[in-house]
PDB file of N, CA and C in Angstrom:
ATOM      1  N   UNK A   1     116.955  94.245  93.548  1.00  0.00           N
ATOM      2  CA  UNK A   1     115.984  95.320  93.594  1.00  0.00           C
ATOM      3  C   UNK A   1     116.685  96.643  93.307  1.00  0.00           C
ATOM      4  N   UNK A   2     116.124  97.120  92.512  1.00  0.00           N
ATOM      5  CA  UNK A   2     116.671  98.619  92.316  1.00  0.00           C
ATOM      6  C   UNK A   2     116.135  99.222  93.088  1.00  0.00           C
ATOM      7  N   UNK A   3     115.983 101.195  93.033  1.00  0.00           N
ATOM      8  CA  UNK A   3     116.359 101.940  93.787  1.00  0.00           C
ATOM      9  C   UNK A   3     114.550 102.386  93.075  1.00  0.00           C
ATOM     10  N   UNK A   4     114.489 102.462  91.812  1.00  0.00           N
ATOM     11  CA  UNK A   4     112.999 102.787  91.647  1.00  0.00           C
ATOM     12  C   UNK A   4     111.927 101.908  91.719  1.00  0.00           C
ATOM     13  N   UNK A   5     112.196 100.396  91.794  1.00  0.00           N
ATOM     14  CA  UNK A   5     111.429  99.683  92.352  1.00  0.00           C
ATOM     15  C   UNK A   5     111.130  99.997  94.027  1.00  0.00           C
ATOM     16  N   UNK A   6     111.872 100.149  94.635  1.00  0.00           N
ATOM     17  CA  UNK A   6     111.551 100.192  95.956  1.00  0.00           C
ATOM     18  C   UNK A   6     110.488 101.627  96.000  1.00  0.00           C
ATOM     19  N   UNK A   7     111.697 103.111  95.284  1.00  0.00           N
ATOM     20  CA  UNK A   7     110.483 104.158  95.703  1.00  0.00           C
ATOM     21  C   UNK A   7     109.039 104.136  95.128  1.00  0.00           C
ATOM     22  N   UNK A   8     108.848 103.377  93.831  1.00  0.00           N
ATOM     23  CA  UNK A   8     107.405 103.254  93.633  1.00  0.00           C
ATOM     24  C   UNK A   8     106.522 102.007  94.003  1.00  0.00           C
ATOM     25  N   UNK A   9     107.162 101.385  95.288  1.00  0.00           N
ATOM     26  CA  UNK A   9     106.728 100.242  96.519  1.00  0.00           C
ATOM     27  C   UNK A   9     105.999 101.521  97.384  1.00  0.00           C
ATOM     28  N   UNK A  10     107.493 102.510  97.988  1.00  0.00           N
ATOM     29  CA  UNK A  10     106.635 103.355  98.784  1.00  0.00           C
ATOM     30  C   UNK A  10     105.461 103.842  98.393  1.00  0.00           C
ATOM     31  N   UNK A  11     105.985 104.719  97.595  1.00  0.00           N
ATOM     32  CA  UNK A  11     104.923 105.435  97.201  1.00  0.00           C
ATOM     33  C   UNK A  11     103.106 104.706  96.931  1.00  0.00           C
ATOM     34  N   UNK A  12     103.736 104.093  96.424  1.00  0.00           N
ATOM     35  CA  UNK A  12     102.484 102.695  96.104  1.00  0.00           C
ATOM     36  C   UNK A  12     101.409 102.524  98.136  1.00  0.00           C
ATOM     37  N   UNK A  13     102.101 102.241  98.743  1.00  0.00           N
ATOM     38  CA  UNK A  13     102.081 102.082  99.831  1.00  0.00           C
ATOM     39  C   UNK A  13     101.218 103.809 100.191  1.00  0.00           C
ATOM     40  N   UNK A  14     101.724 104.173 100.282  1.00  0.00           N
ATOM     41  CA  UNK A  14     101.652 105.863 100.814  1.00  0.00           C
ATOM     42  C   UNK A  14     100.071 106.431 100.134  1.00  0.00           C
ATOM     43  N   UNK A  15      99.995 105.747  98.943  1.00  0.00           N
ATOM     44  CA  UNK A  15      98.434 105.866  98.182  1.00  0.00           C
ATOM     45  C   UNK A  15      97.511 105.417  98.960  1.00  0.00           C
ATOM     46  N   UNK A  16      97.592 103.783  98.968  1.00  0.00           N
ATOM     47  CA  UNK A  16      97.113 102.709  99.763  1.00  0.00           C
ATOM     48  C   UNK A  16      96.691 103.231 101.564  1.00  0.00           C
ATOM     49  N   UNK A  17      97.548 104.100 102.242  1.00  0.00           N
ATOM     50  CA  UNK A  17      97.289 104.495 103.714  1.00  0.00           C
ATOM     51  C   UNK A  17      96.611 105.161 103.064  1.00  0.00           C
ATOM     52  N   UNK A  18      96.826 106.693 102.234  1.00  0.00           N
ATOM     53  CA  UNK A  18      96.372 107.988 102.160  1.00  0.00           C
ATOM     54  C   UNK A  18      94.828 107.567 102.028  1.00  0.00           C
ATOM     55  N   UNK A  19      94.393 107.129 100.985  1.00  0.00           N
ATOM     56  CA  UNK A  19      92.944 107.140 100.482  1.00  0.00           C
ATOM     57  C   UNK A  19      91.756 106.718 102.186  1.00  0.00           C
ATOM     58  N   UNK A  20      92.414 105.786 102.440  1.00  0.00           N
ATOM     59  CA  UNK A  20      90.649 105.666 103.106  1.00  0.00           C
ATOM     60  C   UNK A  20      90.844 106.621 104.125  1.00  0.00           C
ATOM     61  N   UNK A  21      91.598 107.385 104.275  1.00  0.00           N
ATOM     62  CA  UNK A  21      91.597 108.836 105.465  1.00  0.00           C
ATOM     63  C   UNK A  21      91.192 109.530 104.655  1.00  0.00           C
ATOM     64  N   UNK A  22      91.444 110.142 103.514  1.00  0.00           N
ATOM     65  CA  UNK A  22      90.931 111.119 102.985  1.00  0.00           C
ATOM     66  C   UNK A  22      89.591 111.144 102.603  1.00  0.00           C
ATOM     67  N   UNK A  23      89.010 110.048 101.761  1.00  0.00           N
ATOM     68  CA  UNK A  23      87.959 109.702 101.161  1.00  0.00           C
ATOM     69  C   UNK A  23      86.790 110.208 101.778  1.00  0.00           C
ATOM     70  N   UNK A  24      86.578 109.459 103.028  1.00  0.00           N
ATOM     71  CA  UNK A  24      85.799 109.900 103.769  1.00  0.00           C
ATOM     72  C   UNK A  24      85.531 111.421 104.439  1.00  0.00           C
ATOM     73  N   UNK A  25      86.491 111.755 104.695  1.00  0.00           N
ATOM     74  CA  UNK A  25      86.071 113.270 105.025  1.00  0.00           C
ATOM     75  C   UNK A  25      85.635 113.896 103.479  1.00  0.00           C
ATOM     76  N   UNK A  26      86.270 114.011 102.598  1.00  0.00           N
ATOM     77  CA  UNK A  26      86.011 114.467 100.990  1.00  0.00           C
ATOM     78  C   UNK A  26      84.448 114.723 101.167  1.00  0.00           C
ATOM     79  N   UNK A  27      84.089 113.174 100.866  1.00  0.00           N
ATOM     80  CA  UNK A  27      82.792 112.851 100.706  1.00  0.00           C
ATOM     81  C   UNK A  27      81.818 113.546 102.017  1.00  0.00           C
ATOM     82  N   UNK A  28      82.260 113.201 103.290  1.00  0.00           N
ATOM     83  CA  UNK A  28      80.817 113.569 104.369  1.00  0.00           C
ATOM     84  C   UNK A  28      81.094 114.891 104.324  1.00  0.00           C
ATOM     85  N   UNK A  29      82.023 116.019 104.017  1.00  0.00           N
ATOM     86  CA  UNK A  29      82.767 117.065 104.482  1.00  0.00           C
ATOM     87  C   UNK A  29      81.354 118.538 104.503  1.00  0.00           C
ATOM     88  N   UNK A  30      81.172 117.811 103.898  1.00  0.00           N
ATOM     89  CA  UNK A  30      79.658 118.825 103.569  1.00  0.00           C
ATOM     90  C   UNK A  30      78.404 118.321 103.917  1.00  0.00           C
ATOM     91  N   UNK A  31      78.139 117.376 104.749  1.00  0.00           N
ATOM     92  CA  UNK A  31      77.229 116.734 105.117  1.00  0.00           C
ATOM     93  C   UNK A  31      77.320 117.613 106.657  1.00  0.00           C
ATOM     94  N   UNK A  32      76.190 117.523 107.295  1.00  0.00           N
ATOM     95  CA  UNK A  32      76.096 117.788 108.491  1.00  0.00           C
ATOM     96  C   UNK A  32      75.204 116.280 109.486  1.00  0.00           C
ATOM     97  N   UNK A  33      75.958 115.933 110.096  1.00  0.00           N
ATOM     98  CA  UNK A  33      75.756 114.728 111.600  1.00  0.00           C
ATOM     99  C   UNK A  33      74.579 114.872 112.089  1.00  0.00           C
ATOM    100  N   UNK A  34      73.545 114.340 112.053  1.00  0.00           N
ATOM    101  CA  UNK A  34      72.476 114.191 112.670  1.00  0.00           C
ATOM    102  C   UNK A  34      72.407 113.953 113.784  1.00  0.00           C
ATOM    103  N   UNK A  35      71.597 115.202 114.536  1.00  0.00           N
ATOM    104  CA  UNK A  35      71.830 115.207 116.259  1.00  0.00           C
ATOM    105  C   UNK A  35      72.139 113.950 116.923  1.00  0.00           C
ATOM    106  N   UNK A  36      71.572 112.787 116.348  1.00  0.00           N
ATOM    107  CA  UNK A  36      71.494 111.808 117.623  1.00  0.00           C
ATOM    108  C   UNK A  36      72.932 111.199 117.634  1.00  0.00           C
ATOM    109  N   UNK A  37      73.636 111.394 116.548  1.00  0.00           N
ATOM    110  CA  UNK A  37      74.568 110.489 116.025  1.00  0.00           C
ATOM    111  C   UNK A  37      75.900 111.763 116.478  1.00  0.00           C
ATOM    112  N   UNK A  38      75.497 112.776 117.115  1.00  0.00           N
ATOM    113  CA  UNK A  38      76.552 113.828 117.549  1.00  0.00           C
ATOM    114  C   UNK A  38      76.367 113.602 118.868  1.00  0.00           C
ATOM    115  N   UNK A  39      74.905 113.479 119.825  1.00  0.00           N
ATOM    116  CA  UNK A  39      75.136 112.812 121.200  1.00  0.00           C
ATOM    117  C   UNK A  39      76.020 111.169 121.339  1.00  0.00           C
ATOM    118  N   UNK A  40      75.819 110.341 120.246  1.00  0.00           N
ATOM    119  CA  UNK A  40      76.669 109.061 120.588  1.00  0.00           C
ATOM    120  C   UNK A  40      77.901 109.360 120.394  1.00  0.00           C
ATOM    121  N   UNK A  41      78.170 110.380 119.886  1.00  0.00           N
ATOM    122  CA  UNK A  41      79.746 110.555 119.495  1.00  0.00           C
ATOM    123  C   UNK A  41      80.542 110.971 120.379  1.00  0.00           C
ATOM    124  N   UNK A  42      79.806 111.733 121.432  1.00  0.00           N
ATOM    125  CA  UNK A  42      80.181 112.447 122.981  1.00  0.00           C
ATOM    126  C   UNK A  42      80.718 111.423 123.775  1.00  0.00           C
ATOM    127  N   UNK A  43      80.176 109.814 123.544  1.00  0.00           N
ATOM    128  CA  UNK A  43      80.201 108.785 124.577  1.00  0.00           C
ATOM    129  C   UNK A  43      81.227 107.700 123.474  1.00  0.00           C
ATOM    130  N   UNK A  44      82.282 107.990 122.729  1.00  0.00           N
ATOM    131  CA  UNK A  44      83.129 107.105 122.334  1.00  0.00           C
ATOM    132  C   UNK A  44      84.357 106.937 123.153  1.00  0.00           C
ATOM    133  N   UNK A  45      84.786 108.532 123.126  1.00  0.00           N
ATOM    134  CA  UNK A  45      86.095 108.574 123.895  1.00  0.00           C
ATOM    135  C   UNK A  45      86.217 107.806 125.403  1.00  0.00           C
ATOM    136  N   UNK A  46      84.555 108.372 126.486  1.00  0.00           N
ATOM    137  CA  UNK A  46      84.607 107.369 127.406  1.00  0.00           C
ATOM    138  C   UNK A  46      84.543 105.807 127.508  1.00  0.00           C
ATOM    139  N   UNK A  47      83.786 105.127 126.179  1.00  0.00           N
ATOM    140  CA  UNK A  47      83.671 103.634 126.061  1.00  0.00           C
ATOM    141  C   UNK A  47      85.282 103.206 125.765  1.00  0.00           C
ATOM    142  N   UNK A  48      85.828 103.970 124.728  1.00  0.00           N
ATOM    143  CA  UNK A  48      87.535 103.318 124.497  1.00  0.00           C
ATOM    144  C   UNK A  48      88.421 103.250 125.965  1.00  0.00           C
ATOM    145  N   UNK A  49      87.997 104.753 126.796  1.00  0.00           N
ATOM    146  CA  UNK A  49      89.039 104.128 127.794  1.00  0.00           C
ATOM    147  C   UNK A  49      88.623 103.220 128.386  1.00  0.00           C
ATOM    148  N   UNK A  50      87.610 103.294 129.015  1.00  0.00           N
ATOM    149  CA  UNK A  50      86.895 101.980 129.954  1.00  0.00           C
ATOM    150  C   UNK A  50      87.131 100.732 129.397  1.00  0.00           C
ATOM    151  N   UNK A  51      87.125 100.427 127.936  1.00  0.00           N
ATOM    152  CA  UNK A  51      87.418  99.360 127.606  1.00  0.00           C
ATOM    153  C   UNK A  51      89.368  98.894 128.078  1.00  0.00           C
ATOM    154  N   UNK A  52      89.921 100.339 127.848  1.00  0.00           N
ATOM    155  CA  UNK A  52      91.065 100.166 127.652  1.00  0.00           C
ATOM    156  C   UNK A  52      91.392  99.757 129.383  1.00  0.00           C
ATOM    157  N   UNK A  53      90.632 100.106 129.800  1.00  0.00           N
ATOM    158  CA  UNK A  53      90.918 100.447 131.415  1.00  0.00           C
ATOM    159  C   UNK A  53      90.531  98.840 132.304  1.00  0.00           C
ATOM    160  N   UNK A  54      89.294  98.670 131.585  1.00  0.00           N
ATOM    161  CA  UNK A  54      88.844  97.224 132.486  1.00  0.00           C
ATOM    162  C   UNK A  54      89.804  96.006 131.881  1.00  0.00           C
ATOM    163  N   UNK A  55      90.181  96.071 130.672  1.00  0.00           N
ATOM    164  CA  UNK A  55      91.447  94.849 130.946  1.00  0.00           C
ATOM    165  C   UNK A  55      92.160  94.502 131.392  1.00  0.00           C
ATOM    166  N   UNK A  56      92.711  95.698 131.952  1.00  0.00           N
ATOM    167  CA  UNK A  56      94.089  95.789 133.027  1.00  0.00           C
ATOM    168  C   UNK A  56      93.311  95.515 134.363  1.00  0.00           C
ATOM    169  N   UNK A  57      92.164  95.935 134.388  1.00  0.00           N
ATOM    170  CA  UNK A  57      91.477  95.825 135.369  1.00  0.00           C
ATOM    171  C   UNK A  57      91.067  94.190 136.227  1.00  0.00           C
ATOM    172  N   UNK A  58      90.887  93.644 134.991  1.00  0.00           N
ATOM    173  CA  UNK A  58      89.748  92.618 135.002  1.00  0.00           C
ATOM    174  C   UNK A  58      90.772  91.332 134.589  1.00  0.00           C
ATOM    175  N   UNK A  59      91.872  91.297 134.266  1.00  0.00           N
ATOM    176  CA  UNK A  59      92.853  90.260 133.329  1.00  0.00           C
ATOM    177  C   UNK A  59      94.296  90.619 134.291  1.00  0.00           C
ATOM    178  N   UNK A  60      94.606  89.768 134.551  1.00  0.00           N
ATOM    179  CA  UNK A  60      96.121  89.461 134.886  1.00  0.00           C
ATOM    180  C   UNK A  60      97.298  88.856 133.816  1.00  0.00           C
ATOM    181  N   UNK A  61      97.715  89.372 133.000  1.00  0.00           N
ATOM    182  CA  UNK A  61      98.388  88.153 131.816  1.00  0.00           C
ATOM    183  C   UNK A  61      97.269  87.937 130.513  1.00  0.00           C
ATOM    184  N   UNK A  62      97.073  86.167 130.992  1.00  0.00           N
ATOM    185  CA  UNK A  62      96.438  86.143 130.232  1.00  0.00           C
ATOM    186  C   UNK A  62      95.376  85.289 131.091  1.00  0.00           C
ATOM    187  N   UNK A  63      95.075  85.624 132.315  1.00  0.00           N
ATOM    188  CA  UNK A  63      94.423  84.967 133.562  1.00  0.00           C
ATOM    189  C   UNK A  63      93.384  86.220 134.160  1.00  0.00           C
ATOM    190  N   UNK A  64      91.405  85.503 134.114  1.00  0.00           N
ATOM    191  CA  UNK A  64      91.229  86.938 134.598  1.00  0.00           C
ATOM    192  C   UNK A  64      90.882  86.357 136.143  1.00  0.00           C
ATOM    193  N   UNK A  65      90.608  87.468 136.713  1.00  0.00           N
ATOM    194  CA  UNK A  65      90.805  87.657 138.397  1.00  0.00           C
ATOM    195  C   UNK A  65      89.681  86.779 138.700  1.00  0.00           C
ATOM    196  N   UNK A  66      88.692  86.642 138.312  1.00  0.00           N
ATOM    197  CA  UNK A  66      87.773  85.983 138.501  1.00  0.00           C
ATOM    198  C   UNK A  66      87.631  84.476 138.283  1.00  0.00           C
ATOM    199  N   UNK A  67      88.613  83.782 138.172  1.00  0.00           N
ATOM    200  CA  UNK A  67      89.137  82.329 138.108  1.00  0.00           C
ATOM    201  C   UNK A  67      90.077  81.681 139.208  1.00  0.00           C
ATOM    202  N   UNK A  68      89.430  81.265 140.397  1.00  0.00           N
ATOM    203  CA  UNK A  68      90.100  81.019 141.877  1.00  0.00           C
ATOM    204  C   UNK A  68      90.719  79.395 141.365  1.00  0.00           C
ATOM    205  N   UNK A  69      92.014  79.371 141.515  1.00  0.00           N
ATOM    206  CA  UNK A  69      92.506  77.947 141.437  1.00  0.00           C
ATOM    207  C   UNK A  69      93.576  77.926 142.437  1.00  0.00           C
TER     208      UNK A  69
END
């Protein structure tokens, strides 16, 4: 492997992440969120932790608490 095969791997790569982050804002960037869809958006951050929160919660390993043996 040479030295410009690899940097136009990265780079190649670096396209591939970049686009679907950008794309989307591009495109909605001028759109404005329709109220209802700006109240559900208020209630993501609390559903991710809770999710993040009741596994630890609810699961031991790979054993959940609720399985008496």
């Amino acid at each position: 492997m040479n030295n410009n095969y690899i940097f136009f791997i990265i780079i190649g790569m670096y396209i591939v992440t970049y686009l679907p982050r950008v794309l989307p804002m591009l495109i909605f960037s001028k759109k404005e969120m329709p109220d209802f869809l700006k109240k559900i958006m208020k209630f993501i951050p609390v559903a991710i932790l809770t999710s993040l929160t009741a596994k630890d919660v609810f699961f031991n390993g790979d054993r959940s608490i609720f399985i008496y043996s």
